[in-house]
N, C-alpha and C. Protein backbone atom coordinates (compact mmCIF):
# COMPACT_ATOMS: atom_id res chain seq x y z
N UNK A 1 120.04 61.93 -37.12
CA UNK A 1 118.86 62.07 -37.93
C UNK A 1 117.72 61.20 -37.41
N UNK A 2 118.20 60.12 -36.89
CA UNK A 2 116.86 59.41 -36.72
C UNK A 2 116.42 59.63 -35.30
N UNK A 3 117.50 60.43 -34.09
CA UNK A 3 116.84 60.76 -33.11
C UNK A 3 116.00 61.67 -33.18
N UNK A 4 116.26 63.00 -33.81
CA UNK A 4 115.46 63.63 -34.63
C UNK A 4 113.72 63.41 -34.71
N UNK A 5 113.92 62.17 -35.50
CA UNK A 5 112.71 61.78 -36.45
C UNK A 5 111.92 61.04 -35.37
N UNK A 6 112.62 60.17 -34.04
CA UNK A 6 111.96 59.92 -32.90
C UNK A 6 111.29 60.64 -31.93
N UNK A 7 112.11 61.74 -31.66
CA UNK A 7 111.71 63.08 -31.05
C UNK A 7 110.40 63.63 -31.96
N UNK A 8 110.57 63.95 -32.80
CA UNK A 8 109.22 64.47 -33.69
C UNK A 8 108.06 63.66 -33.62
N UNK A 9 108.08 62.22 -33.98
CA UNK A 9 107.01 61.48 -33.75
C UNK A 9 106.12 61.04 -32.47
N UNK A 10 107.36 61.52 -31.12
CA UNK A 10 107.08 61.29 -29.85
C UNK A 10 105.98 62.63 -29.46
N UNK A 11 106.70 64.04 -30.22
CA UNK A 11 106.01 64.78 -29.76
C UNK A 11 104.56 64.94 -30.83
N UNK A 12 104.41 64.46 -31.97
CA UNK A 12 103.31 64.04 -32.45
C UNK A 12 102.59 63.66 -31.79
N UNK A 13 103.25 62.44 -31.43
CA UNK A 13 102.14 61.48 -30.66
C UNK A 13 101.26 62.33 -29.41
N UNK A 14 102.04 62.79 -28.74
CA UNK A 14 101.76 63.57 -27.56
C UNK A 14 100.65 64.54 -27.55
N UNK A 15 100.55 65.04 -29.13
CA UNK A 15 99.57 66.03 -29.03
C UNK A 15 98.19 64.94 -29.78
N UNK A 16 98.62 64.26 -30.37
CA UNK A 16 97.25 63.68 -30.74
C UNK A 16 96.74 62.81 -29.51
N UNK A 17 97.41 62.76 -28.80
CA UNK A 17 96.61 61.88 -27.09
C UNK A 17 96.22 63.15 -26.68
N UNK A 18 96.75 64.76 -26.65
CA UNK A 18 96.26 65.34 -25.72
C UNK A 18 94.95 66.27 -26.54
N UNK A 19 95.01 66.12 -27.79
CA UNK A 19 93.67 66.00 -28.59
C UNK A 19 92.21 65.45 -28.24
N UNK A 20 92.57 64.11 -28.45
CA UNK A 20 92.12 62.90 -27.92
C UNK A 20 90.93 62.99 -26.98
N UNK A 21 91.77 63.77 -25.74
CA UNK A 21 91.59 63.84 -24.49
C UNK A 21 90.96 65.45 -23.81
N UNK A 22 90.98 65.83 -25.34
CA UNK A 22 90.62 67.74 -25.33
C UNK A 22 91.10 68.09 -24.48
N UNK A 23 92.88 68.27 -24.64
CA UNK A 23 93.49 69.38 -24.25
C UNK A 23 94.62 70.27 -25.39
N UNK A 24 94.45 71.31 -25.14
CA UNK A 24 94.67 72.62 -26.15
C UNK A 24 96.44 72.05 -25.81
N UNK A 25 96.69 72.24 -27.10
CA UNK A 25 98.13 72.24 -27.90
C UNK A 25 99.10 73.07 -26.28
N UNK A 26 98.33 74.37 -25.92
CA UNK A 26 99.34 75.05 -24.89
C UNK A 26 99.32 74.58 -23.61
N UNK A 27 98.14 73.87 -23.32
CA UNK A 27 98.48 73.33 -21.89
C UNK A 27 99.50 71.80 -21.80
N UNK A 28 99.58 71.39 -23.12
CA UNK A 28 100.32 70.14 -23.34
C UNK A 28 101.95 70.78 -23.07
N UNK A 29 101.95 72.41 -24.03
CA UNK A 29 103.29 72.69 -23.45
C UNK A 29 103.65 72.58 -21.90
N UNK A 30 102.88 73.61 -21.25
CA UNK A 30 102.79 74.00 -19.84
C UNK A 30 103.02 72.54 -19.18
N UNK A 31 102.61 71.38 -19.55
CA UNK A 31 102.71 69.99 -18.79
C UNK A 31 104.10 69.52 -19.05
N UNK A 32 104.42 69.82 -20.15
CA UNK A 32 105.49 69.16 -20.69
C UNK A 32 106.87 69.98 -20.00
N UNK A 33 106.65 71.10 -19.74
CA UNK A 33 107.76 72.11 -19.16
C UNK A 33 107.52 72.62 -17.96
N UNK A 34 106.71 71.94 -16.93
CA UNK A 34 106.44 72.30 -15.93
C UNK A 34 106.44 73.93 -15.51
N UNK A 35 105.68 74.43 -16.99
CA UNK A 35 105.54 75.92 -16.81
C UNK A 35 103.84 76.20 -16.14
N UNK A 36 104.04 77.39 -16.01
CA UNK A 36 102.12 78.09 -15.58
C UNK A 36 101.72 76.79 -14.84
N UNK A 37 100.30 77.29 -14.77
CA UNK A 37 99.22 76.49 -13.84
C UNK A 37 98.62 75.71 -14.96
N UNK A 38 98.47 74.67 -13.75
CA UNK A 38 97.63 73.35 -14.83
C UNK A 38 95.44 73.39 -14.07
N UNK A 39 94.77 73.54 -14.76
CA UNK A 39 93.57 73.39 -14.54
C UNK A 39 93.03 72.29 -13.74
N UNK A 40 92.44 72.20 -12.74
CA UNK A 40 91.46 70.74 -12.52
C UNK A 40 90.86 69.98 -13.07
N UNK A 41 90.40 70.71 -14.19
CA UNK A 41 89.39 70.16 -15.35
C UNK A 41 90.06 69.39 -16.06
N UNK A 42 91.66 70.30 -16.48
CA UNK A 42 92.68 69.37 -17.57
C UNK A 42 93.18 68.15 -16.67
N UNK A 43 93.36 67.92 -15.36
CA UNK A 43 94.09 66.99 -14.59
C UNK A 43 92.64 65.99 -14.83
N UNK A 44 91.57 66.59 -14.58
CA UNK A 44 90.31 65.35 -14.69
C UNK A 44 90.88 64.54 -16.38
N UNK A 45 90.46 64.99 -17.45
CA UNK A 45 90.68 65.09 -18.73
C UNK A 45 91.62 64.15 -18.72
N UNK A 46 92.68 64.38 -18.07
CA UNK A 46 94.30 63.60 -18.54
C UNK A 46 93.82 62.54 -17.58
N UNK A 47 93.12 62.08 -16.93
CA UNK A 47 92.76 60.90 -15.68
C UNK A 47 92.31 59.85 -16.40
N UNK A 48 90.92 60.34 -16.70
CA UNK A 48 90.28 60.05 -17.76
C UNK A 48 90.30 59.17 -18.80
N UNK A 49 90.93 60.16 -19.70
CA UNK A 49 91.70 59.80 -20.57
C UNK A 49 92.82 58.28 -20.45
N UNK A 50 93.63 58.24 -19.63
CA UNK A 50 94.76 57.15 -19.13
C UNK A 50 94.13 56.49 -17.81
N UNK A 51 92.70 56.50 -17.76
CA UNK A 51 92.33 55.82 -16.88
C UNK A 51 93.62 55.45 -15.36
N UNK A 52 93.69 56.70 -14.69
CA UNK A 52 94.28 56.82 -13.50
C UNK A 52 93.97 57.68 -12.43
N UNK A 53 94.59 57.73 -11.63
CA UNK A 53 94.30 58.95 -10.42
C UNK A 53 95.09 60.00 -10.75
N UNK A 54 95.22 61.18 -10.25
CA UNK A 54 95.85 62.08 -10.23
C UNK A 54 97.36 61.98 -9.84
N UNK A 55 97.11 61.43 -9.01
CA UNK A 55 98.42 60.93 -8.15
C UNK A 55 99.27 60.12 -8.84
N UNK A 56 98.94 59.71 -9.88
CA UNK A 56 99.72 58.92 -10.56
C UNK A 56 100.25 59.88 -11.59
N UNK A 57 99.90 61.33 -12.17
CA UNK A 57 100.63 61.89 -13.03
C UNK A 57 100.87 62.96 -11.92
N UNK A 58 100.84 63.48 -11.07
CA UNK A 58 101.09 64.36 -10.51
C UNK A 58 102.30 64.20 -9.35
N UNK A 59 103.67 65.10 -9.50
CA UNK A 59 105.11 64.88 -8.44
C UNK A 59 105.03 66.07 -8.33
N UNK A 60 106.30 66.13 -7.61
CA UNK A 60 106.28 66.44 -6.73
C UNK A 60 107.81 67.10 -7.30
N UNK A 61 108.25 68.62 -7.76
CA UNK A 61 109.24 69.03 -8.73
C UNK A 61 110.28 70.21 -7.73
N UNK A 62 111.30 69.90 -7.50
CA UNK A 62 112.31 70.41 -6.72
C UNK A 62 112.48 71.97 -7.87
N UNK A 63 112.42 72.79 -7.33
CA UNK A 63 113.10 74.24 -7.82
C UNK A 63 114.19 74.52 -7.42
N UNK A 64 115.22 74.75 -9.20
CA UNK A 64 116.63 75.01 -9.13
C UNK A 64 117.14 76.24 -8.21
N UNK A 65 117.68 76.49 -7.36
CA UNK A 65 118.17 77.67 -7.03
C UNK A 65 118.28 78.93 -7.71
């Protein structure tokens, strides 16, 4: 129950930073699940925002067979 209630508040949190930072509820999915294409604009936004480079949120993701 209370991992639960950690998980929920984590992903709370997540959308009110990507609020914050004006990014739409679906590209927070797409980041979060390394699904679809991510925008330039949203990678500026999320920089920004966490005062960093790109390079610092951006890897480099092996595809399962």
């Amino acid at each position: 129950m209370i991992l639960k209630a950690i998980c929920k508040s984590f992903t709370e949190l997540i959308f009110l930073i990507a609020q914050s930072a004006g990014i739409s509820p679906g590209i927070v999915e797409k980041m979060r699940y390394g699904k679809g294409h991510i925008d330039t604009r949203t990678i500026q936004n999320v920089c920004e925002y966490l005062d960093c480079q790109p390079g610092d949120i951006i890897g480099d993701i092996k595809e399962k067979p």
